[in-house]
N, C-alpha and C. Protein backbone atom coordinates (compact mmCIF):
# COMPACT_ATOMS: atom_id res chain seq x y z
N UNK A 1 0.85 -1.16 0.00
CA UNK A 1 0.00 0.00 0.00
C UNK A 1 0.89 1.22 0.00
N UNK A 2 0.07 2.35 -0.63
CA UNK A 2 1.41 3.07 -0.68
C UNK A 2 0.20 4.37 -0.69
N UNK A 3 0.61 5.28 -0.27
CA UNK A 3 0.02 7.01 0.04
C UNK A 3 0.47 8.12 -0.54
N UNK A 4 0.40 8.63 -1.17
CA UNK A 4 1.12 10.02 -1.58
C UNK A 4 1.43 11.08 -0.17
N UNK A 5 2.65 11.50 -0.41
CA UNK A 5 3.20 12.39 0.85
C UNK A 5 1.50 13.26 1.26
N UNK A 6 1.70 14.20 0.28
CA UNK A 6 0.98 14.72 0.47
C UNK A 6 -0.70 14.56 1.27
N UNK A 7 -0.90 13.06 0.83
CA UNK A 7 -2.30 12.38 1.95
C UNK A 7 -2.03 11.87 2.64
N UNK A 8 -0.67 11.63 3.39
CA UNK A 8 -0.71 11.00 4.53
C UNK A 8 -1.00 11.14 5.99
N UNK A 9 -1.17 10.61 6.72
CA UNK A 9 -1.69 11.39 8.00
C UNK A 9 -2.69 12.13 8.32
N UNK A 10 -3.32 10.83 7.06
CA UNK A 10 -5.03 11.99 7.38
C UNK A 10 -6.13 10.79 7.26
N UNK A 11 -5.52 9.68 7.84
CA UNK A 11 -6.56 8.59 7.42
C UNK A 11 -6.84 7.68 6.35
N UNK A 12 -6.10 8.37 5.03
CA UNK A 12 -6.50 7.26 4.08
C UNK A 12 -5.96 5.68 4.20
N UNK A 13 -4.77 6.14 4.96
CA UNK A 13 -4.07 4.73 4.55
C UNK A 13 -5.01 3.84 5.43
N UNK A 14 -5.22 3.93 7.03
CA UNK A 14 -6.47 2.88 7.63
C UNK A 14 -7.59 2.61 6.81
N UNK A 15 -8.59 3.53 5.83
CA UNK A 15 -9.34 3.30 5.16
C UNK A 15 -8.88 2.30 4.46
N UNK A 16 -7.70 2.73 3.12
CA UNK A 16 -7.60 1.81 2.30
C UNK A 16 -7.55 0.60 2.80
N UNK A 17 -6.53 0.13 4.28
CA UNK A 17 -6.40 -1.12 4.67
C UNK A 17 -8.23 -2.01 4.97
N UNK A 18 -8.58 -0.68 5.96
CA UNK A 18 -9.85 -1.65 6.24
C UNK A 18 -10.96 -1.77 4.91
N UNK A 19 -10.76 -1.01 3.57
CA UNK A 19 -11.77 -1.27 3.09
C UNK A 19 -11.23 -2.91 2.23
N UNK A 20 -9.56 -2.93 1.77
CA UNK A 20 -9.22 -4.09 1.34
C UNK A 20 -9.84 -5.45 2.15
N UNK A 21 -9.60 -5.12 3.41
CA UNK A 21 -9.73 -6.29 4.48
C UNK A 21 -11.56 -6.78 4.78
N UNK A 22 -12.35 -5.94 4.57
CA UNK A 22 -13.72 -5.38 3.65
C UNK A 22 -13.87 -6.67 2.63
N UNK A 23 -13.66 -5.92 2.12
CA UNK A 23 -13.45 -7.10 0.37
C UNK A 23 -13.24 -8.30 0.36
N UNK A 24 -11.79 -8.41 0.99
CA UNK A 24 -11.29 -9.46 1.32
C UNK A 24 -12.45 -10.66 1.75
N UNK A 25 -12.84 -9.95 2.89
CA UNK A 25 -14.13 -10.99 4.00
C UNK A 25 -15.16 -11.26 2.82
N UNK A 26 -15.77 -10.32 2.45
CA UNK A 26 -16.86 -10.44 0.95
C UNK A 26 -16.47 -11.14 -0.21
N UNK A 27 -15.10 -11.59 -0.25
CA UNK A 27 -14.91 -12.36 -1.61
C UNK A 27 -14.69 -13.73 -0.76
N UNK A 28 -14.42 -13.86 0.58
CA UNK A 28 -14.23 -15.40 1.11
C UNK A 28 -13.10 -15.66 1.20
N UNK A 29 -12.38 -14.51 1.45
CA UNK A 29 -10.76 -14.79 1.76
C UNK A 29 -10.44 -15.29 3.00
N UNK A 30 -9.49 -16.50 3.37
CA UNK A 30 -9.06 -16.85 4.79
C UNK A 30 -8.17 -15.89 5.52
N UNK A 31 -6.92 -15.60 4.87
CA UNK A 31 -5.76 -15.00 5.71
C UNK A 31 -5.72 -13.97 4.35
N UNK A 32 -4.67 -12.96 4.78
CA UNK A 32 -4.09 -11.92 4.00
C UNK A 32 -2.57 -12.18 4.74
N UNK A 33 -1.78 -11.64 4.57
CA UNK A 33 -0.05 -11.44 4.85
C UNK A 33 0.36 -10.12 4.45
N UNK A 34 1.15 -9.41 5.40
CA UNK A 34 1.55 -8.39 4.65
C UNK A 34 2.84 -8.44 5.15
N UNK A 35 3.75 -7.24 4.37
CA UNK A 35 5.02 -7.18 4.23
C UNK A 35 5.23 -5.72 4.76
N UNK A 36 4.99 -5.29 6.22
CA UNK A 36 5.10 -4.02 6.64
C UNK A 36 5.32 -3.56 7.64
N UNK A 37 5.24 -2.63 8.02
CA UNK A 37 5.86 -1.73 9.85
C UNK A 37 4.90 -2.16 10.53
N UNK A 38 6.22 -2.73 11.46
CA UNK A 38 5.48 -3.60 12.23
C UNK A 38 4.72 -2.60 13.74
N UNK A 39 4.69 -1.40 13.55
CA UNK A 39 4.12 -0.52 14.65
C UNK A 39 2.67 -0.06 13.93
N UNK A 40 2.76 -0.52 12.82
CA UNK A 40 1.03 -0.29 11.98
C UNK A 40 0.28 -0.97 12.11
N UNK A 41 0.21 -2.14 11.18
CA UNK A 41 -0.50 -2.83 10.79
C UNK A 41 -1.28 -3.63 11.88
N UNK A 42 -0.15 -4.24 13.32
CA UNK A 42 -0.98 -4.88 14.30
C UNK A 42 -2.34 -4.42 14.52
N UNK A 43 -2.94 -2.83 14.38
CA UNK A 43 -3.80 -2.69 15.12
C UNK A 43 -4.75 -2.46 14.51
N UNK A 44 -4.47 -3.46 13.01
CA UNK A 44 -5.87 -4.26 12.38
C UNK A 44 -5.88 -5.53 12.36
N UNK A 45 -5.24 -6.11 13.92
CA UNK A 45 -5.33 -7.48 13.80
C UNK A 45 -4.23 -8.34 13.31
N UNK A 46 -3.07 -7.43 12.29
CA UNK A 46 -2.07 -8.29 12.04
C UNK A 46 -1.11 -8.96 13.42
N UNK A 47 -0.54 -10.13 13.43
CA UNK A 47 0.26 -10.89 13.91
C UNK A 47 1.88 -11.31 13.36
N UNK A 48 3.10 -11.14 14.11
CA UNK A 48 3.61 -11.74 13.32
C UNK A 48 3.73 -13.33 12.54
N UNK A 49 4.09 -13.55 11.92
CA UNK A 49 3.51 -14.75 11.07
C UNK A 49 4.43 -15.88 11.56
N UNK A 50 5.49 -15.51 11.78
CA UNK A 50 6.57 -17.05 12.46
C UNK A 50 5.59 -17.24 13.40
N UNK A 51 4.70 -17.13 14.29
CA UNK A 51 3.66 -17.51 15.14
C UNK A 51 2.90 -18.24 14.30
N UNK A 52 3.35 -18.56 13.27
CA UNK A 52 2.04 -19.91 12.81
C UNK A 52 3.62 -20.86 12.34
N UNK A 53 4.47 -20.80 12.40
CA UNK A 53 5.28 -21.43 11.00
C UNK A 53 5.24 -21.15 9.71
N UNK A 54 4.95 -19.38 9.44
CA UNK A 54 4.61 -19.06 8.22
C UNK A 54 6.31 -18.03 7.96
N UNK A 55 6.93 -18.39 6.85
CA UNK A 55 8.28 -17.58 6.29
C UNK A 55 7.74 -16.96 5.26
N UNK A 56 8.70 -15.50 5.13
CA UNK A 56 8.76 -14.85 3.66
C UNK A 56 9.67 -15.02 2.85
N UNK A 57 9.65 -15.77 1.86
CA UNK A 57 10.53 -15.81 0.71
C UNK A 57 11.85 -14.39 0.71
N UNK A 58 11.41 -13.31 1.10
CA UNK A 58 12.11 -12.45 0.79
C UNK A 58 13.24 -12.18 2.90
N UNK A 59 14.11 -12.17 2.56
CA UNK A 59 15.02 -11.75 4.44
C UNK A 59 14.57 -10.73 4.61
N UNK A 60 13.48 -10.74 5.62
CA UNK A 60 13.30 -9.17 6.11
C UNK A 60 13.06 -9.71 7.72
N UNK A 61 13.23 -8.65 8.64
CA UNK A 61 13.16 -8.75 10.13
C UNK A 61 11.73 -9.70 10.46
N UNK A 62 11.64 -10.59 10.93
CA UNK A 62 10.31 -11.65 11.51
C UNK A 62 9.09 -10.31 11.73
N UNK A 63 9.44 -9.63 12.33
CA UNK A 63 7.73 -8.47 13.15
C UNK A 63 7.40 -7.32 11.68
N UNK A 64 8.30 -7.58 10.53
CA UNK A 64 7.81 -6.97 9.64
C UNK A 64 6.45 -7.22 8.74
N UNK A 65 6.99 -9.04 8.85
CA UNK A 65 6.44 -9.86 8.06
C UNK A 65 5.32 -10.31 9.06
N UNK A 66 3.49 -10.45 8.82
CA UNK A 66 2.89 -10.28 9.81
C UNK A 66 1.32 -10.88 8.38
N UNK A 67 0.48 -11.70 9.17
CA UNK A 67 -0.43 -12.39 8.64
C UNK A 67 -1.75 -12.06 9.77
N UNK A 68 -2.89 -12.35 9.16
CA UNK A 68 -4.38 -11.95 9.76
C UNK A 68 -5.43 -12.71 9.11
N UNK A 69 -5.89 -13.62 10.31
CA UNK A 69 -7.23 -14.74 9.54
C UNK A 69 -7.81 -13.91 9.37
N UNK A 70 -8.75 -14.15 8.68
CA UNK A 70 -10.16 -12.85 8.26
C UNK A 70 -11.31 -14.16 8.16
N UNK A 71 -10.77 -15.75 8.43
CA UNK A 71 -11.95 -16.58 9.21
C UNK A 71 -11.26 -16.98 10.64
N UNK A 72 -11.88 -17.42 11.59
CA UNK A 72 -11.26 -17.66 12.58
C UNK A 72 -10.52 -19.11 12.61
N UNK A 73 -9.64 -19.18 13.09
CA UNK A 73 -8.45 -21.10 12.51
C UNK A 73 -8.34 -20.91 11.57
N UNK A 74 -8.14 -19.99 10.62
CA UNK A 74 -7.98 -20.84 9.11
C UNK A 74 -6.44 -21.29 8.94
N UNK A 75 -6.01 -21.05 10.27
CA UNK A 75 -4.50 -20.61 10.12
C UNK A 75 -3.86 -21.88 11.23
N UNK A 76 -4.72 -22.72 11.49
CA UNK A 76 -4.67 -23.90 12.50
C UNK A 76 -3.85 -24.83 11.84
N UNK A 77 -2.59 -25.46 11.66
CA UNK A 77 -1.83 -26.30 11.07
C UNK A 77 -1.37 -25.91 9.73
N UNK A 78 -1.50 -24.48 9.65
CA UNK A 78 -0.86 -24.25 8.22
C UNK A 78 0.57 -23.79 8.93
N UNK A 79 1.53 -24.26 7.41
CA UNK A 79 3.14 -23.60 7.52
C UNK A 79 3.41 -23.43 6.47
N UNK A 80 4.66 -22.72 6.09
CA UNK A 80 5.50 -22.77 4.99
C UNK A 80 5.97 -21.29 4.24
N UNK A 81 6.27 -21.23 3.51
CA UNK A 81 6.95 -20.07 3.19
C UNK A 81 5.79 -19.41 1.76
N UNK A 82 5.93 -18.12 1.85
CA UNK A 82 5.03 -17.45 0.74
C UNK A 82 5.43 -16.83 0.24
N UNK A 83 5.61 -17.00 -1.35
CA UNK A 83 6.10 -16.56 -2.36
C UNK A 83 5.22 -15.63 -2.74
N UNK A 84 5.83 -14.40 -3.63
CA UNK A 84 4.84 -13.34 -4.01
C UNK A 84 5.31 -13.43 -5.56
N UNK A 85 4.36 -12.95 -6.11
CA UNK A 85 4.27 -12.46 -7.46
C UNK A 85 5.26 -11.98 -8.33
N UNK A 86 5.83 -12.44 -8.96
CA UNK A 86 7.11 -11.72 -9.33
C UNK A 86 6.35 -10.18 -9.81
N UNK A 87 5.43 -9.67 -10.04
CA UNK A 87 4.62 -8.19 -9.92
C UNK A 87 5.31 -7.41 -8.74
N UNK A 88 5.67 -8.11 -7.54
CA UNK A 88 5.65 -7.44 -6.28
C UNK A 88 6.89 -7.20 -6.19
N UNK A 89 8.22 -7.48 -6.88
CA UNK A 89 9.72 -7.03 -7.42
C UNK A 89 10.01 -6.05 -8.19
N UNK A 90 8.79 -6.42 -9.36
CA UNK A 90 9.10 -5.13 -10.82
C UNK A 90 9.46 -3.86 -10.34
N UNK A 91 10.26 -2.64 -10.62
CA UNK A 91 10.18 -1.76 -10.56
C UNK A 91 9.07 -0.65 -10.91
């Protein structure tokens, strides 16, 4: 997710998250994962994700990398590492 300087700190970015996370629930999504500051995102519920046995393909600090059921267990015996899109590299 990303904000223009200029709109930040005025709310959009919580919108955008909660309206994705919105959607998300309405299309029947289990978990989401994100790849972000880890002083944000917790307080829509994200977790860090080594708390399930879940890795990011990419080395970044464990509390960056952070996952959120959006059903409740969906996340009960899952592990493994999550690859992203080679989209999410491109410049």
């Amino acid at each position: 997710m990303a904000v223009l300087p200029e709109y930040q700190r005025k709310a959009y970015e919580s919108k955008l998250i909660e309206k994705g996370l919105e959607i998300l629930t309405e299309r029947d999504y289990w978990i989401v994962v994100v790849l972000g500051h880890p002083d944000y995102y917790p307080k829509f519920g994200f977790v860090q994700a080594d708390q399930f046995g879940i890795q990011c393909e990419y080395d970044c600090p464990a509390e960056a990398f952070m996952v959120k059921e959006i059903k409740s267990n969906s996340l009960k015996g899952v592990s493994g590492t999550v690859y992203y899109s080679s989209k999410f590299s491109e410049a």
